[in-house]
PDB file of N, CA and C in Angstrom:
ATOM      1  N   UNK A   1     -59.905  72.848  24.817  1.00  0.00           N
ATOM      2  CA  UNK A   1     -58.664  73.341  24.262  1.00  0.00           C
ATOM      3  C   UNK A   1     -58.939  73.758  22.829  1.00  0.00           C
ATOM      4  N   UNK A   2     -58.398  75.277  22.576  1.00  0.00           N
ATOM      5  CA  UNK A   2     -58.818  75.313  21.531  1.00  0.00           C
ATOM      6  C   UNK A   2     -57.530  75.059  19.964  1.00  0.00           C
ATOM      7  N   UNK A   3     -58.106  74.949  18.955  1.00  0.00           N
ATOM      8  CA  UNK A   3     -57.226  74.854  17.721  1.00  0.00           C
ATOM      9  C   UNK A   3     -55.857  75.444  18.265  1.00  0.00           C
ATOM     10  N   UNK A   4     -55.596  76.531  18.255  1.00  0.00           N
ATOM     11  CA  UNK A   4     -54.019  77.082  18.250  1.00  0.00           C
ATOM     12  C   UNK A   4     -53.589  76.789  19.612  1.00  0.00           C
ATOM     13  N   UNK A   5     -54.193  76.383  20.876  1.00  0.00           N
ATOM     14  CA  UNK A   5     -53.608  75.815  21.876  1.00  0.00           C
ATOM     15  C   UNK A   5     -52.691  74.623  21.679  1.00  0.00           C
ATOM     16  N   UNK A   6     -53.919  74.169  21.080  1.00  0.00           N
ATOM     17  CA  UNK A   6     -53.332  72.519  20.551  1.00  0.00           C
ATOM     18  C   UNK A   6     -51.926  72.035  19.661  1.00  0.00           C
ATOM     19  N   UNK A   7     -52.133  73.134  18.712  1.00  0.00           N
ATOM     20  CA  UNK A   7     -51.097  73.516  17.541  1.00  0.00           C
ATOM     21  C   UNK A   7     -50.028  73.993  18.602  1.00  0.00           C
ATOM     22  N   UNK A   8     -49.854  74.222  19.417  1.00  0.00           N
ATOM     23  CA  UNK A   8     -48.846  74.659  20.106  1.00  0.00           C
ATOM     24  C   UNK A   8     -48.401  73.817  21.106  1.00  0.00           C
ATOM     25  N   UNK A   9     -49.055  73.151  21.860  1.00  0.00           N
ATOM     26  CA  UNK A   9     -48.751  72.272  22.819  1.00  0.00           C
ATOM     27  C   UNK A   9     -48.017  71.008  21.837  1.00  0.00           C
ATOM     28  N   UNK A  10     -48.802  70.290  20.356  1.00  0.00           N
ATOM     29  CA  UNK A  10     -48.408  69.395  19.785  1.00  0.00           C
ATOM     30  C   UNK A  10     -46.783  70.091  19.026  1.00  0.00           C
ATOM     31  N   UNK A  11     -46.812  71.053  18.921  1.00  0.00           N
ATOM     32  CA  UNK A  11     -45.168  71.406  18.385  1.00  0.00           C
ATOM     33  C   UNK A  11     -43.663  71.629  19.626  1.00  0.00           C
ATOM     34  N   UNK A  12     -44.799  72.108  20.223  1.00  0.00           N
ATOM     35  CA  UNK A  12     -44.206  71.537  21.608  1.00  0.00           C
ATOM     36  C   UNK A  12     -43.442  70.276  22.529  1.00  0.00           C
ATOM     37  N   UNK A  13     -44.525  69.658  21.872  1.00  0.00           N
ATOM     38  CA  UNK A  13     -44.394  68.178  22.783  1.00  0.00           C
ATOM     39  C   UNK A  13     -43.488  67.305  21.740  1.00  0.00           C
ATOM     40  N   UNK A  14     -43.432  67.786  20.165  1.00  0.00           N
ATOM     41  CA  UNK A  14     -42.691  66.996  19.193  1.00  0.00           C
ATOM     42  C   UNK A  14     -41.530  67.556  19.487  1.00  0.00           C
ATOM     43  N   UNK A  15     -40.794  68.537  19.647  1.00  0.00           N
ATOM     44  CA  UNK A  15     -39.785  69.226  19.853  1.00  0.00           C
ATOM     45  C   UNK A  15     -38.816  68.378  20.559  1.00  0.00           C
ATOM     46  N   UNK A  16     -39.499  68.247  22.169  1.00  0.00           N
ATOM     47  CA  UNK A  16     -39.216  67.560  23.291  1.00  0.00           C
ATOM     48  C   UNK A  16     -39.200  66.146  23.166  1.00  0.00           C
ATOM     49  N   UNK A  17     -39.880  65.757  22.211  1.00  0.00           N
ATOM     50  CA  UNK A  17     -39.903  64.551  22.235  1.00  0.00           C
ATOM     51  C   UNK A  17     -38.847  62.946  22.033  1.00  0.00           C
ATOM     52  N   UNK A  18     -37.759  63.220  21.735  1.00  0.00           N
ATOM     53  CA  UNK A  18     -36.682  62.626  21.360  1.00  0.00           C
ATOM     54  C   UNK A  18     -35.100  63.346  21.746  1.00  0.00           C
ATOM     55  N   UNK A  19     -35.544  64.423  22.139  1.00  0.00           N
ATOM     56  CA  UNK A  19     -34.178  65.566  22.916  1.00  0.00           C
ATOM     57  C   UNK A  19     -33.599  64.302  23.923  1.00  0.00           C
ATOM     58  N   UNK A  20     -32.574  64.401  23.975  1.00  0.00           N
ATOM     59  CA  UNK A  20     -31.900  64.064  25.240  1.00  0.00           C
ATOM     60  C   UNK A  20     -31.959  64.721  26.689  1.00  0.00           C
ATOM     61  N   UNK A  21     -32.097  64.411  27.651  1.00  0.00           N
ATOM     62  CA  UNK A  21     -32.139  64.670  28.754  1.00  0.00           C
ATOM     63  C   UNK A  21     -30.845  66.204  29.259  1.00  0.00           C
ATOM     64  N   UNK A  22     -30.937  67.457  29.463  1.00  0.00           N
ATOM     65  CA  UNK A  22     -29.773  68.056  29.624  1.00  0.00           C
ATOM     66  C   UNK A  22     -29.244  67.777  30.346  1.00  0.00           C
ATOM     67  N   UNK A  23     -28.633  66.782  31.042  1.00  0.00           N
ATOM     68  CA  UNK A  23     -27.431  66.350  31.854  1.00  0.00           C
ATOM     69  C   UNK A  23     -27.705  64.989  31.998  1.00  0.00           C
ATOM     70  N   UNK A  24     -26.845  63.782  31.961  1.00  0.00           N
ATOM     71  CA  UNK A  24     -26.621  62.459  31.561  1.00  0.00           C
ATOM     72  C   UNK A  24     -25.928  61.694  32.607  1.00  0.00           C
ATOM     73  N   UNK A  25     -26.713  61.451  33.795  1.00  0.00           N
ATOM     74  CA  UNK A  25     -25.725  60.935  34.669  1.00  0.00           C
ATOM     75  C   UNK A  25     -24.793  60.172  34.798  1.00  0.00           C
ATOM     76  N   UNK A  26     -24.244  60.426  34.121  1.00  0.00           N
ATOM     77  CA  UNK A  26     -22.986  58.968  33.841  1.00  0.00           C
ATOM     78  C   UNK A  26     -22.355  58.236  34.800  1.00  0.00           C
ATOM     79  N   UNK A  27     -21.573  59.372  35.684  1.00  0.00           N
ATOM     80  CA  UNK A  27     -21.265  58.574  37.045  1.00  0.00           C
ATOM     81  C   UNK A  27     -21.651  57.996  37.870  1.00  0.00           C
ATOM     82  N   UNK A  28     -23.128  58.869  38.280  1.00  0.00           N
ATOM     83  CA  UNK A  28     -24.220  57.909  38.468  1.00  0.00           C
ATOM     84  C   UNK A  28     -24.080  56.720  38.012  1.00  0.00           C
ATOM     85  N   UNK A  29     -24.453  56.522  37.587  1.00  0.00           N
ATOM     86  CA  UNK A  29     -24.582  55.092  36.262  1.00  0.00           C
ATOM     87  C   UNK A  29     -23.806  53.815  36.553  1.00  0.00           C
ATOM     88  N   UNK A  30     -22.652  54.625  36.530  1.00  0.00           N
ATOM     89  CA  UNK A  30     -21.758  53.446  36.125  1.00  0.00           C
ATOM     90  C   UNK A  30     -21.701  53.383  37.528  1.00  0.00           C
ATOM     91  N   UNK A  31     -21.131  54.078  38.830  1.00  0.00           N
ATOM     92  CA  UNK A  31     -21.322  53.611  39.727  1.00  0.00           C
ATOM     93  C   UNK A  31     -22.122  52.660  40.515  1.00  0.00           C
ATOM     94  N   UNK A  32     -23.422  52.603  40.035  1.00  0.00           N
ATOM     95  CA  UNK A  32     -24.064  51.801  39.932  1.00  0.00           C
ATOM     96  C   UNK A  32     -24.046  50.610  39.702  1.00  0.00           C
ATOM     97  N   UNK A  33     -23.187  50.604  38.493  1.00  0.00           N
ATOM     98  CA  UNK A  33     -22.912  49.705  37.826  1.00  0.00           C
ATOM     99  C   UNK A  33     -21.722  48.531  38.014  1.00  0.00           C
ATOM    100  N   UNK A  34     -20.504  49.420  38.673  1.00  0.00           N
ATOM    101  CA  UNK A  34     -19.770  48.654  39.521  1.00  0.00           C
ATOM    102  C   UNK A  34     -20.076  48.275  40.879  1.00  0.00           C
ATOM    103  N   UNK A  35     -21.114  48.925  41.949  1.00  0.00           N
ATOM    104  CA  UNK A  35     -21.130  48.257  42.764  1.00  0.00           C
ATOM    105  C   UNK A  35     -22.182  47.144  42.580  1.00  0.00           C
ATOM    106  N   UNK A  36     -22.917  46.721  41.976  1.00  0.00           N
ATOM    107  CA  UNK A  36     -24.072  45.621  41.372  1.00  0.00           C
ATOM    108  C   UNK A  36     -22.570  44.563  40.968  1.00  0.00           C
ATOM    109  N   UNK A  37     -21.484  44.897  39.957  1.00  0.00           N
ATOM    110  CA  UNK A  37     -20.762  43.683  39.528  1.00  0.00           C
ATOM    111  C   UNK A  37     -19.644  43.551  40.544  1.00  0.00           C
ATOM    112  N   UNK A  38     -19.542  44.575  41.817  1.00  0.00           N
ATOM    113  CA  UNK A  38     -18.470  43.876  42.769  1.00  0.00           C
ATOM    114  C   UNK A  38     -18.883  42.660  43.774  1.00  0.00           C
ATOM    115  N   UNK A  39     -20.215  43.060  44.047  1.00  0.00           N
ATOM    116  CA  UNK A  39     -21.153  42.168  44.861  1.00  0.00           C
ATOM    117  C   UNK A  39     -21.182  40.899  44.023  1.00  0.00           C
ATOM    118  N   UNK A  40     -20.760  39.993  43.477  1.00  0.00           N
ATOM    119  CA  UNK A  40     -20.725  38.858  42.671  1.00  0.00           C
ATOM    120  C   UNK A  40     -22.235  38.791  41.472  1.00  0.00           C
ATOM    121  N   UNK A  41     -22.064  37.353  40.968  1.00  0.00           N
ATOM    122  CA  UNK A  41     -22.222  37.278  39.941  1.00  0.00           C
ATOM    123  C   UNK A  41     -24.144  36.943  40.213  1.00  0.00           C
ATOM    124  N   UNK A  42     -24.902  37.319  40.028  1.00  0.00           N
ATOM    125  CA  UNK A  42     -26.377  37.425  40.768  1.00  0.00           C
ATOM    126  C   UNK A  42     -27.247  36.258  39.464  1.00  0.00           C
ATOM    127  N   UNK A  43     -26.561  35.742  38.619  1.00  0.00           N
ATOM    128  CA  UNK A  43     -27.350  35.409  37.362  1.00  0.00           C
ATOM    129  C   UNK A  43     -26.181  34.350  36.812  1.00  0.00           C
ATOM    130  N   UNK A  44     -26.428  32.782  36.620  1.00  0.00           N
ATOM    131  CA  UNK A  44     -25.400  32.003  35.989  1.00  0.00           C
ATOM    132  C   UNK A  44     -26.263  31.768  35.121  1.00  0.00           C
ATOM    133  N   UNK A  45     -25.205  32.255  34.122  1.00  0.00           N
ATOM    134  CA  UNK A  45     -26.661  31.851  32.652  1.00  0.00           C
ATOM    135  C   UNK A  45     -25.573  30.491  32.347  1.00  0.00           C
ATOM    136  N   UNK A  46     -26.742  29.951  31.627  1.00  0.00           N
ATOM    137  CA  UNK A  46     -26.760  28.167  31.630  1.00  0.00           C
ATOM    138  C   UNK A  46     -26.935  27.234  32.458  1.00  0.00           C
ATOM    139  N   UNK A  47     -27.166  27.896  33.640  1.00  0.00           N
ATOM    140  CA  UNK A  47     -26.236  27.011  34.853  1.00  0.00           C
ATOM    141  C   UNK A  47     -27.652  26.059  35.107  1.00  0.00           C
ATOM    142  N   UNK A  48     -28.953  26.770  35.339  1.00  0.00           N
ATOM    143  CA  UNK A  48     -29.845  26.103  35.744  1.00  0.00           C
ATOM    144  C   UNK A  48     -30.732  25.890  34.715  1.00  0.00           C
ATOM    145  N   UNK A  49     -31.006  24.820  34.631  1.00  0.00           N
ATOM    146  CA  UNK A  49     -31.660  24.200  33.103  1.00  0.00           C
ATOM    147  C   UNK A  49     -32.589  23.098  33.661  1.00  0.00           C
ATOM    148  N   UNK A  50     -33.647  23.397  32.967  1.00  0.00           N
ATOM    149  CA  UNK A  50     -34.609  22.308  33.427  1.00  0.00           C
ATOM    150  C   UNK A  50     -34.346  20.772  32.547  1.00  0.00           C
ATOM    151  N   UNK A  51     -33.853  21.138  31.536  1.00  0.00           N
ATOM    152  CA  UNK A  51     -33.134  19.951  30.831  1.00  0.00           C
ATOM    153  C   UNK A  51     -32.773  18.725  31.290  1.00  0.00           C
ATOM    154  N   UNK A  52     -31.561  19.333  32.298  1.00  0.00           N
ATOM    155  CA  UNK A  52     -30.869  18.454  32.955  1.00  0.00           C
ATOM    156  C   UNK A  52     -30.819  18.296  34.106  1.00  0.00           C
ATOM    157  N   UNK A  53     -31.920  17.547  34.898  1.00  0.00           N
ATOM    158  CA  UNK A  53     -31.717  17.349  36.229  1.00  0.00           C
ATOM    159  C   UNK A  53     -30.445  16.083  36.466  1.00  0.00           C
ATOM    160  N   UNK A  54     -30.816  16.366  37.658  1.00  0.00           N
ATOM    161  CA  UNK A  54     -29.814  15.069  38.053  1.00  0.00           C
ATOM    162  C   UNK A  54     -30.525  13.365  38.263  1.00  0.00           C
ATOM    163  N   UNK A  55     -31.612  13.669  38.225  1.00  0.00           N
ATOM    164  CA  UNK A  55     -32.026  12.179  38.696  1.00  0.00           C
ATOM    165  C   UNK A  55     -32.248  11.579  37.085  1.00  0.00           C
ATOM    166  N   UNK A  56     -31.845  12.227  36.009  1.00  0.00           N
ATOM    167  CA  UNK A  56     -32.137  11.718  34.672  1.00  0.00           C
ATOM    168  C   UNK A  56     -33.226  11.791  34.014  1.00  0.00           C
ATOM    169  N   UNK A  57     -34.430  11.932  34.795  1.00  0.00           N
ATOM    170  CA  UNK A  57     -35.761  12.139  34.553  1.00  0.00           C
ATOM    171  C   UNK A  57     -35.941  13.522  33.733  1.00  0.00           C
ATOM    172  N   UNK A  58     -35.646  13.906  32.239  1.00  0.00           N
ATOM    173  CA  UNK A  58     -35.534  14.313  31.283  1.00  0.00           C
ATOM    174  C   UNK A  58     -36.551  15.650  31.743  1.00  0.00           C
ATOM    175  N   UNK A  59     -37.704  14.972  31.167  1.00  0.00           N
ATOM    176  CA  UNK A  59     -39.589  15.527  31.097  1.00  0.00           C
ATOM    177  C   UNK A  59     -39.871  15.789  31.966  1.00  0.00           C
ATOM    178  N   UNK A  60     -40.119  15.092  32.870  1.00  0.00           N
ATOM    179  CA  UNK A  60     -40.781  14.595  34.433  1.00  0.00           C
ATOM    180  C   UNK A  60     -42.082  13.291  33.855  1.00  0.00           C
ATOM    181  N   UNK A  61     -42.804  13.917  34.819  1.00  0.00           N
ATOM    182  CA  UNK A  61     -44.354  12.916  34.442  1.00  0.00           C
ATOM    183  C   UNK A  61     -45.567  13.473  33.403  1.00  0.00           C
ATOM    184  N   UNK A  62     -45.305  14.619  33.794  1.00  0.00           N
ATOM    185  CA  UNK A  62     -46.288  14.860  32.737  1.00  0.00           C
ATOM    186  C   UNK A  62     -46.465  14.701  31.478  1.00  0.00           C
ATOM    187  N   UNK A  63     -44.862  14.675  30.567  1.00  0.00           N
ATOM    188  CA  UNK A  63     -45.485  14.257  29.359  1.00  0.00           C
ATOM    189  C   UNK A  63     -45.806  12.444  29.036  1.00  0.00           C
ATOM    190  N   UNK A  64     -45.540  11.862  30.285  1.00  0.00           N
ATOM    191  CA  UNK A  64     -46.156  10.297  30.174  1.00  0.00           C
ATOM    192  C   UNK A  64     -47.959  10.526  30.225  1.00  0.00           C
ATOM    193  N   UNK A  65     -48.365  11.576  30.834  1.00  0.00           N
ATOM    194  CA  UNK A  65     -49.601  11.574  31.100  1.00  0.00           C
ATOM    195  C   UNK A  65     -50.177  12.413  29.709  1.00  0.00           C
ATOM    196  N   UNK A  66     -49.408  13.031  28.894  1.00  0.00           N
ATOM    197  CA  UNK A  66     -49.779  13.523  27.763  1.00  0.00           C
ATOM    198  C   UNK A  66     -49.755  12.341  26.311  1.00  0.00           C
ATOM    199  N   UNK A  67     -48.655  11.949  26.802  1.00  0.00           N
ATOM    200  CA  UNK A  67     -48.930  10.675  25.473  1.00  0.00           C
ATOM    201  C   UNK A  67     -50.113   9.777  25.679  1.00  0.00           C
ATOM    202  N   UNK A  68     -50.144   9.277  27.380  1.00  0.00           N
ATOM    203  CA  UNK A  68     -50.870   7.936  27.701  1.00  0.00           C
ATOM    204  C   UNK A  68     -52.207   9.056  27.082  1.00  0.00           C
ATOM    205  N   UNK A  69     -52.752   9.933  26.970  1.00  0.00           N
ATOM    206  CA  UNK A  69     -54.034  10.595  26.623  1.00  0.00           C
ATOM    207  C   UNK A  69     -54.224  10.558  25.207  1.00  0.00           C
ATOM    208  N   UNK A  70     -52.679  10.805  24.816  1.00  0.00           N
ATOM    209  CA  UNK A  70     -53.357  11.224  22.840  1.00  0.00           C
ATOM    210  C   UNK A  70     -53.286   9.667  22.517  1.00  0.00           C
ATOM    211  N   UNK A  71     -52.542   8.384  22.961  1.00  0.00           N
ATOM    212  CA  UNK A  71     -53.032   6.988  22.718  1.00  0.00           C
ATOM    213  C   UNK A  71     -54.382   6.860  22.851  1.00  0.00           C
ATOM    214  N   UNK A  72     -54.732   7.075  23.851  1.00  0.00           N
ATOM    215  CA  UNK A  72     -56.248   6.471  24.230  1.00  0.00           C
ATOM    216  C   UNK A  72     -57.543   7.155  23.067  1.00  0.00           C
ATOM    217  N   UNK A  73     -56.775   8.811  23.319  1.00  0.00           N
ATOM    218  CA  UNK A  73     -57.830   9.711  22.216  1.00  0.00           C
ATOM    219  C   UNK A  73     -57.459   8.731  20.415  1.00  0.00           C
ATOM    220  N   UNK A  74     -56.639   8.761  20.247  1.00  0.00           N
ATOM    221  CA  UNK A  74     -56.292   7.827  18.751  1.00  0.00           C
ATOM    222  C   UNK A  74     -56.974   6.443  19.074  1.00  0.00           C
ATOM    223  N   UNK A  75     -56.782   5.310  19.565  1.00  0.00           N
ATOM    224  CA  UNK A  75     -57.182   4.382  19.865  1.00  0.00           C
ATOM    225  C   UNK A  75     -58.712   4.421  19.802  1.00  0.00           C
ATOM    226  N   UNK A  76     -59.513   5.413  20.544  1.00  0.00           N
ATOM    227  CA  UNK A  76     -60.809   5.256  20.527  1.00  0.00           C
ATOM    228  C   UNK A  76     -61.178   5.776  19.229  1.00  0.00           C
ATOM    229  N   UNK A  77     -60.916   6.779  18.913  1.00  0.00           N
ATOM    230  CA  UNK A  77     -61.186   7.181  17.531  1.00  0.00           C
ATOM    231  C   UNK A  77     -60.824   6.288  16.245  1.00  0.00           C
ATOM    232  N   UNK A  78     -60.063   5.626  16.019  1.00  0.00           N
ATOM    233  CA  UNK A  78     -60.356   4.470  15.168  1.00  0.00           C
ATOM    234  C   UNK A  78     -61.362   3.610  15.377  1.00  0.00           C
ATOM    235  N   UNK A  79     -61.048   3.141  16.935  1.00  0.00           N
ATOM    236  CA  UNK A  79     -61.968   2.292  16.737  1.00  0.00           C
ATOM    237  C   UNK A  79     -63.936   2.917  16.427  1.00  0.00           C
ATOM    238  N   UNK A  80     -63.890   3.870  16.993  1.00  0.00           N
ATOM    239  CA  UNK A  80     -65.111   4.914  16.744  1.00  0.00           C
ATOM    240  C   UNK A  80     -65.745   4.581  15.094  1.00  0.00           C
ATOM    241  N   UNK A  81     -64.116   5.046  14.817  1.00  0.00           N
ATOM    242  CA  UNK A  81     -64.573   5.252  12.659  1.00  0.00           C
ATOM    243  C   UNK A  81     -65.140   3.809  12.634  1.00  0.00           C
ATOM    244  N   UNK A  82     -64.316   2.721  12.623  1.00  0.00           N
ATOM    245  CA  UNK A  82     -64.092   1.855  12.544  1.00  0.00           C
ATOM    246  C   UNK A  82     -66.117   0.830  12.616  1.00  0.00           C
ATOM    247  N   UNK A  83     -66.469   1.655  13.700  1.00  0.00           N
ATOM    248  CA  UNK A  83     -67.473   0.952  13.838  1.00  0.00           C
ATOM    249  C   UNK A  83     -68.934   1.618  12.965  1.00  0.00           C
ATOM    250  N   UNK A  84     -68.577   3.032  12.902  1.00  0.00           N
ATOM    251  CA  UNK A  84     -69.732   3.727  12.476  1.00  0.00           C
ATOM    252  C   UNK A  84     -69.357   3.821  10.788  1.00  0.00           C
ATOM    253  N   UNK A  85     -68.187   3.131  10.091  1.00  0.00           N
ATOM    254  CA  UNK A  85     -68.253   3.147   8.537  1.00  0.00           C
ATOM    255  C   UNK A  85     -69.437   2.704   8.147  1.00  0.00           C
ATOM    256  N   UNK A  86     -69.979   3.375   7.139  1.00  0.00           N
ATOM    257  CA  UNK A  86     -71.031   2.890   6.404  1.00  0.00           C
ATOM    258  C   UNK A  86     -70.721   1.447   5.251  1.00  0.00           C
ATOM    259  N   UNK A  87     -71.385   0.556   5.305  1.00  0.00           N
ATOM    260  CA  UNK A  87     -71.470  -0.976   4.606  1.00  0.00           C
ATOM    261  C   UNK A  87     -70.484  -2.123   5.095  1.00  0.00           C
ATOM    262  N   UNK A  88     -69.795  -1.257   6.390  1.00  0.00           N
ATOM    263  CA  UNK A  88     -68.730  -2.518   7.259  1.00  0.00           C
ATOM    264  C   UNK A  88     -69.436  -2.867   7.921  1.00  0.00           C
ATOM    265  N   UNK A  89     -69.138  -3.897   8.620  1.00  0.00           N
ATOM    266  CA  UNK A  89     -69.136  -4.974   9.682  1.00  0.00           C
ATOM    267  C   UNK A  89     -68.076  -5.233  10.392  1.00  0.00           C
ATOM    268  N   UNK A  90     -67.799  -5.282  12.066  1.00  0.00           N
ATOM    269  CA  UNK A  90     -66.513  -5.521  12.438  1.00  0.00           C
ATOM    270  C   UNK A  90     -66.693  -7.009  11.910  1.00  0.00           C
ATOM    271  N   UNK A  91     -65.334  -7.654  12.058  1.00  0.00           N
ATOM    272  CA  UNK A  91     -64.730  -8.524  11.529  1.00  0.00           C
ATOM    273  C   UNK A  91     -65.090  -9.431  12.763  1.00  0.00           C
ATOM    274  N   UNK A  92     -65.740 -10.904  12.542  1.00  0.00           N
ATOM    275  CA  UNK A  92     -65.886 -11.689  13.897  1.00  0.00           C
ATOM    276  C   UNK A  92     -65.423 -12.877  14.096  1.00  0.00           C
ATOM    277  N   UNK A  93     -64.351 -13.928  14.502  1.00  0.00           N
ATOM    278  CA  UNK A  93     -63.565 -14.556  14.659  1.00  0.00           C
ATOM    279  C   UNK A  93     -64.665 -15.567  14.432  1.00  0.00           C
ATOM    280  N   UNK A  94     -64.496 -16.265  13.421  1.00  0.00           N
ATOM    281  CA  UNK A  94     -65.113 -17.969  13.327  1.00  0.00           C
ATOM    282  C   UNK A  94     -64.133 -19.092  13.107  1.00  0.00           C
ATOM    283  N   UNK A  95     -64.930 -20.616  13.469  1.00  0.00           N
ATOM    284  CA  UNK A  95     -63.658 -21.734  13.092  1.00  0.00           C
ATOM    285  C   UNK A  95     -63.841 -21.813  11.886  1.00  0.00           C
ATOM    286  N   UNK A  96     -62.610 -21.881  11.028  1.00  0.00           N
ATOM    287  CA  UNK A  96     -62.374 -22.696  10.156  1.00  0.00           C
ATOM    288  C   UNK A  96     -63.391 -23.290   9.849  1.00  0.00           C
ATOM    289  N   UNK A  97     -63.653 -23.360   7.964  1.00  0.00           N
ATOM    290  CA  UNK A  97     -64.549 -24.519   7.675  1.00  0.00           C
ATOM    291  C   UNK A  97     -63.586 -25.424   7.380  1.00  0.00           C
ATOM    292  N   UNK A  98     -64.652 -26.945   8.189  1.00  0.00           N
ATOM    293  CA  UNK A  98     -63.896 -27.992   7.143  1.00  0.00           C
ATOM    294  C   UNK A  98     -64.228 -28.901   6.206  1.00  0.00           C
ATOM    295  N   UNK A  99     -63.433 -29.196   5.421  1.00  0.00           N
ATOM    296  CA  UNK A  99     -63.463 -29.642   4.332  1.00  0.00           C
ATOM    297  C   UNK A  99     -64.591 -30.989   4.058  1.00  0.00           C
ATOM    298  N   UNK A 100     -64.753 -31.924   3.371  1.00  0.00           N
ATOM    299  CA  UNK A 100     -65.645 -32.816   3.536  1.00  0.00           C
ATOM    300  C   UNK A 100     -65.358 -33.638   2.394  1.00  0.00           C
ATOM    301  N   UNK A 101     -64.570 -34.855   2.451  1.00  0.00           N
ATOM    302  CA  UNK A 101     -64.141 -35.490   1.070  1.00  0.00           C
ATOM    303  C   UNK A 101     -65.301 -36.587   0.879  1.00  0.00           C
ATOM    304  N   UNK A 102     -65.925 -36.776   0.296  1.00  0.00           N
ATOM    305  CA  UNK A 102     -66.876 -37.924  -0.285  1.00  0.00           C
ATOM    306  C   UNK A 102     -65.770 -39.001  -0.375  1.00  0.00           C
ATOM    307  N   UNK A 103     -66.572 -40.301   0.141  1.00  0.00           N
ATOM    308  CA  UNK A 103     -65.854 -41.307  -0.181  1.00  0.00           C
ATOM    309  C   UNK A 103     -65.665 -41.988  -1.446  1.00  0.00           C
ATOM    310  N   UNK A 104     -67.187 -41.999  -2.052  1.00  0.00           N
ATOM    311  CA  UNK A 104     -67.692 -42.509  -3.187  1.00  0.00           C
ATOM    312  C   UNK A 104     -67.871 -41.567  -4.076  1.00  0.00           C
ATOM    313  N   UNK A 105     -67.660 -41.387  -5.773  1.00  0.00           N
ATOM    314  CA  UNK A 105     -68.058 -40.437  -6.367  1.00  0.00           C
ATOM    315  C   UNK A 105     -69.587 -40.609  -6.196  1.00  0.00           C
ATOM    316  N   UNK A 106     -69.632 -38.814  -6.757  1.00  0.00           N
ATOM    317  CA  UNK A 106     -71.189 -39.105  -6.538  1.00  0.00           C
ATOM    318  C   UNK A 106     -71.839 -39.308  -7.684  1.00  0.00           C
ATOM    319  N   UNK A 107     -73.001 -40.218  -8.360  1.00  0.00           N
ATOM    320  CA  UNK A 107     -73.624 -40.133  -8.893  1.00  0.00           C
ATOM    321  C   UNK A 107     -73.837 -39.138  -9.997  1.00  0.00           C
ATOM    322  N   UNK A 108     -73.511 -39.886 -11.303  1.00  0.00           N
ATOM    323  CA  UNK A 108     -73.675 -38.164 -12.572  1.00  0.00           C
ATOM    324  C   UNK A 108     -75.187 -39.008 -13.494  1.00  0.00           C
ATOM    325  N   UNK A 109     -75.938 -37.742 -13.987  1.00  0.00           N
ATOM    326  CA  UNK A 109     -76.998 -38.373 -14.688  1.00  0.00           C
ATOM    327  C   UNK A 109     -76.744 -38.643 -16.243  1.00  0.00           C
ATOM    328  N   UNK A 110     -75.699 -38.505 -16.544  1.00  0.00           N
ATOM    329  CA  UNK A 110     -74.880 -38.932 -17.899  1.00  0.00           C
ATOM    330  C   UNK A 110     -75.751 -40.722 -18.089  1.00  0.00           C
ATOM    331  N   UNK A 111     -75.936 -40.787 -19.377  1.00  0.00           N
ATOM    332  CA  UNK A 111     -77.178 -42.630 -20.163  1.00  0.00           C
ATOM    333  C   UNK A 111     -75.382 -42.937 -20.436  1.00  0.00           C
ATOM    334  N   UNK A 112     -74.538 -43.106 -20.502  1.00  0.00           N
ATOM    335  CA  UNK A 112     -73.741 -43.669 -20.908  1.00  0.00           C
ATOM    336  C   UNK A 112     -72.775 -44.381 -20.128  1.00  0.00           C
ATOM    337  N   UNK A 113     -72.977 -43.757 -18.917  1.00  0.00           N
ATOM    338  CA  UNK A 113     -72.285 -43.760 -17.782  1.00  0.00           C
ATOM    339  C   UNK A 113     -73.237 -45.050 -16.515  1.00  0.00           C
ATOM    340  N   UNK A 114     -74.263 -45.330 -17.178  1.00  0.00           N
ATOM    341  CA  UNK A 114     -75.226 -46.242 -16.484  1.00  0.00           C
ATOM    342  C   UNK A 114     -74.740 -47.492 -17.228  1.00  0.00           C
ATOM    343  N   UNK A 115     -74.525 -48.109 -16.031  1.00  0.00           N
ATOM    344  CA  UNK A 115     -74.046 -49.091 -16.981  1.00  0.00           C
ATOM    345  C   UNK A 115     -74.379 -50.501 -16.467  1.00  0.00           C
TER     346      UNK A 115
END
């Protein structure tokens, strides 16, 4: 195609391009249009909602199976950090020390105290 083809087809095609159609079927149309809204109502908006079932069950199951996952993923991952910190030690359950009272004082190397 050459230059002035082009130049002509593109002034062309802009011309046409946003024109309205010369005849507008209207009756068409709307006829259409009333027999689609005599035949009843094909669409209840609101009506069906996943929201609200009837058995109460909100979610369903799946988002129990989405939490029980990001627990376990959190859970291991602390404990993960937890073990690979650098200069910790987990923490390890020992008894109690106990105490130990002397009956007798003990012995001091105090010369004054020898008596």
């Amino acid at each position: 195609m050459s230059d002035e083809k082009f130049e002509k087809f593109l002034k062309q095609a802009a011309r046409g391009y946003n024109a309205p159609p010369a005849r507008t079927p209207r009756e068409e149309m709307w006829n259409a249009i009333e027999a689609r809204r005599s035949a009843g109502p094909r669409v209840v908006y609101g009506g069906a909602s996943n929201l609200s079932r009837a058995d109460g069950n909100r979610f369903g199951s799946k988002i129990w199976w989405a939490a029980a996952a990001a627990v376990v993923l959190v859970a291991s991952g602390i404990g993960i950090g937890r073990l690979t910190a650098p200069g910790s030690t987990p923490a390890v359950a020992t008894a109690p020390r106990q105490t130990v009272t002397p009956l007798e004082p003990a012995p001091s190397n105090d010369p004054q105290s020898i008596g």
